[in-house]
Protein backbone atom coordinates (compact mmCIF):
# COMPACT_ATOMS: atom_id res chain seq x y z
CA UNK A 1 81.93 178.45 -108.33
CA UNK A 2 83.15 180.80 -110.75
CA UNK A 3 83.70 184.58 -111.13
CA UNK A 4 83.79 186.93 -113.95
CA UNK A 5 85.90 190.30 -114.25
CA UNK A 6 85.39 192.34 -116.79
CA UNK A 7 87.88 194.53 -118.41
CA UNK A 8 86.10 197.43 -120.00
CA UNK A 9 88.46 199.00 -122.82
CA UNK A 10 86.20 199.64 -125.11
CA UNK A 11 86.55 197.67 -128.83
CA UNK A 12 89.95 195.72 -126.61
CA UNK A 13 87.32 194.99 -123.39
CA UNK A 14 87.32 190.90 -122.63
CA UNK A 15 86.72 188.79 -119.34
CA UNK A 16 88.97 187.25 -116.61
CA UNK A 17 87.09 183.78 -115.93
CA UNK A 18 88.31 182.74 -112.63
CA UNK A 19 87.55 179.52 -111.00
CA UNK A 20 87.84 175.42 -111.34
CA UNK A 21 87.58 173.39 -114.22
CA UNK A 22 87.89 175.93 -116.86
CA UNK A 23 90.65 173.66 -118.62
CA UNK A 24 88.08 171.06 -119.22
CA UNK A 25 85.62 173.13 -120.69
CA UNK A 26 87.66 174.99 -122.77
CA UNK A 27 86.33 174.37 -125.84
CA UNK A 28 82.95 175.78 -125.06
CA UNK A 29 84.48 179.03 -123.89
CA UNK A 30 86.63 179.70 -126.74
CA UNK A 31 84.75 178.96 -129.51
CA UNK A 32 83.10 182.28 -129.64
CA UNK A 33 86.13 183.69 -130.27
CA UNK A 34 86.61 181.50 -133.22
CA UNK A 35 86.57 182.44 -137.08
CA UNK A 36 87.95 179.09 -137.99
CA UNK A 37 87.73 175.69 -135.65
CA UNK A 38 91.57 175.64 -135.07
CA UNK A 39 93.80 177.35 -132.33
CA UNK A 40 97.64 177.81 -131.66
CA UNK A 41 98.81 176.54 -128.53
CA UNK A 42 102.63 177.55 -126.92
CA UNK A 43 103.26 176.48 -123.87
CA UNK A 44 106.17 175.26 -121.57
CA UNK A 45 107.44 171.37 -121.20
CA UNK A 46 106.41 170.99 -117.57
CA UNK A 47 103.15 173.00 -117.88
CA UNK A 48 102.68 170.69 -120.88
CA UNK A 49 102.99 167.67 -119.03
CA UNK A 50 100.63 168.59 -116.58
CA UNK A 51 97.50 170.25 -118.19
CA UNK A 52 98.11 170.18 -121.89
CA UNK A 53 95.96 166.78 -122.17
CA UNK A 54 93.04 168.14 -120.49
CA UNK A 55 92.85 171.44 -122.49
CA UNK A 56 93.37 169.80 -125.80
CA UNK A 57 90.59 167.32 -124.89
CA UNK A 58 88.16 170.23 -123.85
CA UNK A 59 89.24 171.20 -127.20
CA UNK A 60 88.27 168.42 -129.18
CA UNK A 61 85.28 167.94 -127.47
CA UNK A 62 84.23 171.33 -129.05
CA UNK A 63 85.56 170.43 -132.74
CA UNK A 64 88.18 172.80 -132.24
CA UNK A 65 91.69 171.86 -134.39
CA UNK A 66 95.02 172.77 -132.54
CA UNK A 67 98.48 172.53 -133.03
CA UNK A 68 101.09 173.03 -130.17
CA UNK A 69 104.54 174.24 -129.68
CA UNK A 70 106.53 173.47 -126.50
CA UNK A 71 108.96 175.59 -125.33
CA UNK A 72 112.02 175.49 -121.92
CA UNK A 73 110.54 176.26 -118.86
CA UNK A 74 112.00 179.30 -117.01
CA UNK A 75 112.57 183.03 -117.15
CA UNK A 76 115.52 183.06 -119.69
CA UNK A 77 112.70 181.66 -122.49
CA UNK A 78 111.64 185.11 -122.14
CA UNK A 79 114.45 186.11 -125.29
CA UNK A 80 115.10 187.09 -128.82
CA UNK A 81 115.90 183.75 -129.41
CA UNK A 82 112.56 182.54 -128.28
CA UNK A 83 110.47 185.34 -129.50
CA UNK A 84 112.00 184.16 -133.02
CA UNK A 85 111.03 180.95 -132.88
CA UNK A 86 107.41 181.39 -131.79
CA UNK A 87 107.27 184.01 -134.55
CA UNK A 88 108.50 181.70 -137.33
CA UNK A 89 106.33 178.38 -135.75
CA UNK A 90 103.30 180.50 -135.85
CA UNK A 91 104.20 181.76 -139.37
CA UNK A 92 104.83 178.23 -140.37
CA UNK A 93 101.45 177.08 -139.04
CA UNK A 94 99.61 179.88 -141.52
CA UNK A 95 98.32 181.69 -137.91
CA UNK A 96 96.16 184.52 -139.92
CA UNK A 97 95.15 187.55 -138.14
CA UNK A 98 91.62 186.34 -137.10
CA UNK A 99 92.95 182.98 -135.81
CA UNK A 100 93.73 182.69 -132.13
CA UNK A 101 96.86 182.32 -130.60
CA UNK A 102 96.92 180.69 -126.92
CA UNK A 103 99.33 181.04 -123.99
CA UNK A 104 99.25 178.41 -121.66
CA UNK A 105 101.23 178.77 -118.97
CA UNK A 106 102.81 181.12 -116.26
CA UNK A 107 104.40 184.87 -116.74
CA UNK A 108 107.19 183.87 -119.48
CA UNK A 109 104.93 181.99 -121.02
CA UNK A 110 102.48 185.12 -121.40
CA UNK A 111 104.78 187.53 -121.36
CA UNK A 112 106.32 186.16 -124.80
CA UNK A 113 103.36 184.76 -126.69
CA UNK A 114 101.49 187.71 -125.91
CA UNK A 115 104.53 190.03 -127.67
CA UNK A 116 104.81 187.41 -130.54
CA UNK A 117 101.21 187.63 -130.97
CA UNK A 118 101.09 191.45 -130.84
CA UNK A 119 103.89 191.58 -133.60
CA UNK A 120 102.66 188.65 -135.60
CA UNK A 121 100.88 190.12 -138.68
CA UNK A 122 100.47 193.46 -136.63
CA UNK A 123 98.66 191.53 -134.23
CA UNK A 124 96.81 188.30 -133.84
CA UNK A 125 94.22 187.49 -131.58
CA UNK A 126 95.50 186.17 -128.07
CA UNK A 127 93.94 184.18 -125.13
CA UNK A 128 95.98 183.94 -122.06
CA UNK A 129 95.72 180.93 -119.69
CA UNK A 130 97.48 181.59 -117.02
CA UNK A 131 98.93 178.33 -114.95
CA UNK A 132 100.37 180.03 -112.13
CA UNK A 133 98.85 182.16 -109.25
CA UNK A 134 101.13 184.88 -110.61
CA UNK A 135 100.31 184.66 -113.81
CA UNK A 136 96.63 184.49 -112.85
CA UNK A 137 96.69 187.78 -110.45
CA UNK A 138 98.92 189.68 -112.59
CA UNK A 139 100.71 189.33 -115.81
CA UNK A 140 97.93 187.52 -118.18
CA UNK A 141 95.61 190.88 -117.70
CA UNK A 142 96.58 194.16 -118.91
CA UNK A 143 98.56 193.27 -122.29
CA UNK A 144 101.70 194.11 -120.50
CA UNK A 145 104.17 191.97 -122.87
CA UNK A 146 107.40 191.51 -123.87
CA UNK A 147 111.27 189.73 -123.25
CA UNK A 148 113.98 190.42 -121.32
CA UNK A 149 117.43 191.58 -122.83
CA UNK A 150 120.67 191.32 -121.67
CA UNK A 151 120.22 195.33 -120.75
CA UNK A 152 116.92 194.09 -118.18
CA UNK A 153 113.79 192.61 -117.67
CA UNK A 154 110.98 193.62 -119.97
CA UNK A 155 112.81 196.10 -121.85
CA UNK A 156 111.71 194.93 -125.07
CA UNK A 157 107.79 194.55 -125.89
CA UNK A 158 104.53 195.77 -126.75
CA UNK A 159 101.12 196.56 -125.04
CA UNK A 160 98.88 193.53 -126.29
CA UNK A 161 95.33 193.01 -124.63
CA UNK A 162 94.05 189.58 -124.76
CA UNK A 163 90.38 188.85 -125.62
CA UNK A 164 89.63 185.87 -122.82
CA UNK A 165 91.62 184.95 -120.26
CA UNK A 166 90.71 181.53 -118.41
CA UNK A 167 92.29 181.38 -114.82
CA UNK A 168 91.61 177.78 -113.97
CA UNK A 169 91.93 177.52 -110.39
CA UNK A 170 92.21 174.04 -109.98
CA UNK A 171 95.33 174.07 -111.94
CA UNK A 172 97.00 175.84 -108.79
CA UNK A 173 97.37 172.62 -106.28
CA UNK A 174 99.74 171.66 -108.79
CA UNK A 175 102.33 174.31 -108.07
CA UNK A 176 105.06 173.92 -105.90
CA UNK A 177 105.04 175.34 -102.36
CA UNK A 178 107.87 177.85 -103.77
CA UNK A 179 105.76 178.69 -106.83
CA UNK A 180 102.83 179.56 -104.96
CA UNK A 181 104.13 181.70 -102.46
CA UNK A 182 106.24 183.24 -105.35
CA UNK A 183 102.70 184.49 -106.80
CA UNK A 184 101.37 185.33 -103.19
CA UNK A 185 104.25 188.19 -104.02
CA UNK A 186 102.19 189.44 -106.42
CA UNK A 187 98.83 189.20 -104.45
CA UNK A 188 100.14 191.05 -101.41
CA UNK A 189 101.47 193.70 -103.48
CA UNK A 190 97.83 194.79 -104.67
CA UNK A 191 96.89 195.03 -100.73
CA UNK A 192 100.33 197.44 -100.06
CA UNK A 193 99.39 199.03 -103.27
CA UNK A 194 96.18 200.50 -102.91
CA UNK A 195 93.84 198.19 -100.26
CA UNK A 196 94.48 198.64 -97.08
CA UNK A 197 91.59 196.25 -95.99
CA UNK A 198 92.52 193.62 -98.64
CA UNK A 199 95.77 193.40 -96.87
CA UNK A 200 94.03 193.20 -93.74
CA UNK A 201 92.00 190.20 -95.05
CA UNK A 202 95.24 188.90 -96.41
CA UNK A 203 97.03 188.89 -93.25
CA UNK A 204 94.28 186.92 -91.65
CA UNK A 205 93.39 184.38 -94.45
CA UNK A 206 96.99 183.95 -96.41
CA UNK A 207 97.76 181.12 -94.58
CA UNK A 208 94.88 179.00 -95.59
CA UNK A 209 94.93 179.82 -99.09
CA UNK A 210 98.29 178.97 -99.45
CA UNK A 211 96.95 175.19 -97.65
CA UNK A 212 94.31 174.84 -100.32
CA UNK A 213 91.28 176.71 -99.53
CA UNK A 214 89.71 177.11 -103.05
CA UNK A 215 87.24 179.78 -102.11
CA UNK A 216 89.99 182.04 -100.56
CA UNK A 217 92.15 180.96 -103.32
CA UNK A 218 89.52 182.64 -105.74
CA UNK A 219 88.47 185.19 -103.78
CA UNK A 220 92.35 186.44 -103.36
CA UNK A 221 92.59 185.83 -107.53
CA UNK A 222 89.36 187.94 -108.63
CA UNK A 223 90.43 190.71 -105.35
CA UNK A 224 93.97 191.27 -107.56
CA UNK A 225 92.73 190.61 -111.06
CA UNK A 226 89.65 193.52 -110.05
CA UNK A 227 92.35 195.79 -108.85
CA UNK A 228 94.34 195.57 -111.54
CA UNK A 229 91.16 196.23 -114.16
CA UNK A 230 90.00 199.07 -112.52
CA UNK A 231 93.84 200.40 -112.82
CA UNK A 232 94.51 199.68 -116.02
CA UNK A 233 91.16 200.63 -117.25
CA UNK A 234 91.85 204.60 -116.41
CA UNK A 235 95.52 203.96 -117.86
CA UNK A 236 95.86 201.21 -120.39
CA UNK A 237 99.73 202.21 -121.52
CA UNK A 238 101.09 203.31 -117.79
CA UNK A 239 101.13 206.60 -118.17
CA UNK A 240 100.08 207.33 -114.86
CA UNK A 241 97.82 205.75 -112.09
CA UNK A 242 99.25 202.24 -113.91
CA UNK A 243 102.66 202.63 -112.60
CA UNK A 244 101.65 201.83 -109.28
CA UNK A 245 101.29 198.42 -110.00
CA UNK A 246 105.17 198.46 -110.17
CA UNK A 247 105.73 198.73 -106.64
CA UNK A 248 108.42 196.49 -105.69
CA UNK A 249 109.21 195.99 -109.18
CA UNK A 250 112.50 198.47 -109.34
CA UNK A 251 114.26 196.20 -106.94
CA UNK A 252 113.04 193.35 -108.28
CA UNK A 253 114.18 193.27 -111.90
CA UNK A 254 117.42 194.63 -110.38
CA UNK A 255 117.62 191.59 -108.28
CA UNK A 256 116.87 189.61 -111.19
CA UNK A 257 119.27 190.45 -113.55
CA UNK A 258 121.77 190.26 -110.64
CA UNK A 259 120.55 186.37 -110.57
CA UNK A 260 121.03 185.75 -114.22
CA UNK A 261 116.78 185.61 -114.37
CA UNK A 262 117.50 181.95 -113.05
CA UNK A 263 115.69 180.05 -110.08
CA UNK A 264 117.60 181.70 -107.72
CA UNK A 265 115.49 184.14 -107.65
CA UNK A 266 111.63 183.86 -108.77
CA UNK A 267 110.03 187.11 -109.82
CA UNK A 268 106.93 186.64 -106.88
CA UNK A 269 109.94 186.85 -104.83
CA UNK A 270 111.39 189.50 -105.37
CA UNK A 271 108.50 191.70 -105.81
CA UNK A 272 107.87 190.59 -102.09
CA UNK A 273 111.59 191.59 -101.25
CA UNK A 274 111.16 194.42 -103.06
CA UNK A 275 108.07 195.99 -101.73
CA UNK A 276 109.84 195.88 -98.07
CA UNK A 277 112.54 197.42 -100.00
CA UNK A 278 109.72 200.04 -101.06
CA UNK A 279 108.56 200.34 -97.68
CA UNK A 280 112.02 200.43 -95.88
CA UNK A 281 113.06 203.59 -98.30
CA UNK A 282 109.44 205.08 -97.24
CA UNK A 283 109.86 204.81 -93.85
CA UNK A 284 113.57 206.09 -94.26
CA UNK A 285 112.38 209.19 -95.64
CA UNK A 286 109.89 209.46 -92.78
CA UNK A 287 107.06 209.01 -94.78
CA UNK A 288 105.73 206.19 -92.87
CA UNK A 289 106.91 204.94 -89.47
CA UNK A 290 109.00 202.41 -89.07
CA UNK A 291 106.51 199.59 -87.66
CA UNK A 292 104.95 199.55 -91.53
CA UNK A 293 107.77 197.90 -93.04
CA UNK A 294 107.84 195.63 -89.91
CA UNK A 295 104.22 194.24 -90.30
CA UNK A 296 105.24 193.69 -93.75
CA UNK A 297 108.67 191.53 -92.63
CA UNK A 298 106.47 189.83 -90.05
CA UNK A 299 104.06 188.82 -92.51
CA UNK A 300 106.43 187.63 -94.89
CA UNK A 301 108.07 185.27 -91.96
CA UNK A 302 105.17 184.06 -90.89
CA UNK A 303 104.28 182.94 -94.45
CA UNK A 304 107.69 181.28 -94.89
CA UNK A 305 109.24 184.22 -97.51
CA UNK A 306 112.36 185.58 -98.59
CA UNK A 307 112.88 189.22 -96.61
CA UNK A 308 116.10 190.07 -97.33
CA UNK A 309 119.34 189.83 -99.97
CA UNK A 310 120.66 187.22 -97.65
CA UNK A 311 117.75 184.84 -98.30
CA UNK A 312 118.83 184.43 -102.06
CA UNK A 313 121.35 181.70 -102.79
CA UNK A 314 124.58 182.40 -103.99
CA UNK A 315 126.62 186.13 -104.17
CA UNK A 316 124.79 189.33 -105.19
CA UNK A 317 126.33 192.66 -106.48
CA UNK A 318 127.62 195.55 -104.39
CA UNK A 319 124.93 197.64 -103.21
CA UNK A 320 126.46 200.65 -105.79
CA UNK A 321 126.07 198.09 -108.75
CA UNK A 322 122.55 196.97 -108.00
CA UNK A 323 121.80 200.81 -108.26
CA UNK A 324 123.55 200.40 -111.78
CA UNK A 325 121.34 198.04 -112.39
CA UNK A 326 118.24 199.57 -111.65
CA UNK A 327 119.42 202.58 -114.06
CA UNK A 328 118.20 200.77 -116.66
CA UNK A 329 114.37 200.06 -115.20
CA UNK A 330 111.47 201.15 -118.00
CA UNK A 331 110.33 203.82 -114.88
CA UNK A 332 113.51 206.03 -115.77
CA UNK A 333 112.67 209.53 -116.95
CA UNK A 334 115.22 212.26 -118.34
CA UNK A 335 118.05 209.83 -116.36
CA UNK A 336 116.06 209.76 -113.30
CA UNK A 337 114.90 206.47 -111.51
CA UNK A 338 111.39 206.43 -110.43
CA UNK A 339 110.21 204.70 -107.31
CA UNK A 340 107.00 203.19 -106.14
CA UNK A 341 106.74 204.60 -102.34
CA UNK A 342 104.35 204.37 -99.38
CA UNK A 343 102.54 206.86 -96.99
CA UNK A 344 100.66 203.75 -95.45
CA UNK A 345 100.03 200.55 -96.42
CA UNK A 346 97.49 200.86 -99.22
CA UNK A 347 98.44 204.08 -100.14
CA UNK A 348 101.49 204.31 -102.44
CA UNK A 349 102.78 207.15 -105.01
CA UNK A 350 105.62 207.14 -107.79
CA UNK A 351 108.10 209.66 -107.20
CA UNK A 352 111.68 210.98 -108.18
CA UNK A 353 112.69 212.37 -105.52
CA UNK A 354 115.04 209.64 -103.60
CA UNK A 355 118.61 209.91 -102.99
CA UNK A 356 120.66 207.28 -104.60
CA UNK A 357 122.49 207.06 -100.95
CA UNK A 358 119.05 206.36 -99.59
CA UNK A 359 118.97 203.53 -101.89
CA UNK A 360 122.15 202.16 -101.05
CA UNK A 361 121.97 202.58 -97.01
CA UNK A 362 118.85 200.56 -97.84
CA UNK A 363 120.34 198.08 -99.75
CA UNK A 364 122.84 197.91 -97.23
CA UNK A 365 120.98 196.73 -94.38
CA UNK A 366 118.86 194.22 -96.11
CA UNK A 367 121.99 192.59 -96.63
CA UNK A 368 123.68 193.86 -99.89
């Protein structure tokens, strides 16, 4: 049971392999992409713990040589300080251009081996293997990488396509009830997005996939990973159609660096906060009506989600300063913050044109 997407960009194009026991047969998969029988694996401790011995042994059931690096889990890995020592380990381990570099693990993990690997040498060859329904829906395709600074999230990093990503599907009934639903943030945002019937399908069958069901599990995973493609496919560097795939993204790094990019907040949830965010602003401006945003709330409930600023531990910033915050967002142009809005579910648009007091009302009565 597994399912190929294919990424067509030309001499960069490579497939999303999405289903179970990719881990174990990894060594048959990637050896294609192989000049020289040896790989570079980063990963994260508790990743590590969990699936490193299988992939190695697919591995070495190939012939295939690696080496590994371990890093912290967690979203403040994603740094300069990090970035430098995956540089220097890979430098250290004589990675050449041709080799392969290998991130195994969620978004940080991808996120900053895929910008080490895109600045290593002027580029190195990268697979992503994604360990996390997030990572697997979202941030292993596209080459979207990078780190966060003390300025925001992301604000520092390079577009980076991968040439194979494996999205093991097994690998998700280890995650945390949390974790998953954090990437079912992600999932739902590619129904809001642009699908109005995927959201429809979501809204009946969420609730199962999030109890196990592998074949919804995979079907939601190829749905998001197929939607991103065809996106990114028409614009590879966001300079257009791509930007969509922000939506709910504005809030959420804002949200984020209000949290100290700790486990108060995950980033699955607050893209979910922040596409009701998205939604309440559209709405506001009587774009929408208001019942939109309230199938998205009630959807959210019923799947046990964070809704508003009050569902995140611990004190948050003034509405005014979480504006501040989302000043310094990659989607600002000439000084002026663009949004991801709605005119229905499944049909979204970026835009400059909202009030900052629009913002802030908003903000206000989600709880800021």
């Amino acid at each position: 049971m597994r399912e190929v997407v294919h990424v067509p960009l030309g001499e960069r194009a490579y497939d999303v392999i999405i289903g179970p026991g990719l881990l174990a047969d990894s060594g048959t998969l990637i050896t294609p992409f192989l000049q020289r029988a040896r790989v570079a694996i980063i990963t994260e401790t508790h990743v590590a713990s969990l699936h490193l011995e299988r992939f190695r042994s697919g591995l070495v059931k190939a012939g295939v040589e690696c080496s590994v690096l371990e890093l912290p889990p967690g979203e403040s890995t994603k740094s300069w300080l990090y970035l430098t020592k995956v540089t220097e380990w890979l430098l250290y381990e004589k990675i050449e251009r041709h080799d392969v570099v290998v991130a195994l693990g969620g978004g940080v993990v991808g996120d900053l081996v895929g910008f080490a690997a895109a600045i290593l040498r002027r580029g190195v060859r990268l697979i992503q293997i994604p360990t996390s329904l997030l990572a697997q829906v979202d941030s292993s395709v596209g080459g979207k990488t990078g780190i966060n600074t003390c300025h925001g999230k992301n604000l520092v990093g390079a577009f980076h396509q991968p040439c194979l990503v494996l999205a093991d599907s097994s690998v998700l009934q280890t995650l945390s009830s949390r974790d998953f639903l954090a990437g079912y943030g992600e999932v739902m945002k590619y129904g809001l997005l642009g699908d109005a019937d995927f959201w429809n399908w979501l809204e009946v069958n969420a609730s199962a996939m999030v109890d196990g069901d592998m074949t919804l599990r995979i079907a939601a995973v190829k749905k998001s990973v197929q939607m991103k493609a065809d996106i990114i496919t028409h614009d590879e560097t966001e300079q257009g159609d791509r930007a969509l795939l922000n939506l709910g993204h504005t809030f959420c790094h804002a949200l984020e660096a209000a949290t100290g990019y700790s486990d108060r907040l995950l980033h699955g949830e607050g893209v979910a906060i922040g596409c009701g965010l998205a939604f309440a602003i559209s709405a506001r401006m009587g774009l929408i009506s208001q019942e939109e945003p309230s199938r998205i709330h009630e959807h959210l409930q019923s799947m046990g989600m964070k809704i508003n600023l009050t569902d995140i531990s611990g004190a948050l910033p003034s509405a005014e300063d979480l504006l501040v915050l989302m000043g310094q967002d990659k989607k600002v142009v000439s000084g002026r913050l663009n949004f991801v809005l709605a005119k229905g579910i499944g049909n979204t648009f970026v835009t400059d044109k909202v009030e900052p007091n629009t913002v802030i009302e908003v903000l206000k009565a989600y709880g800021a």
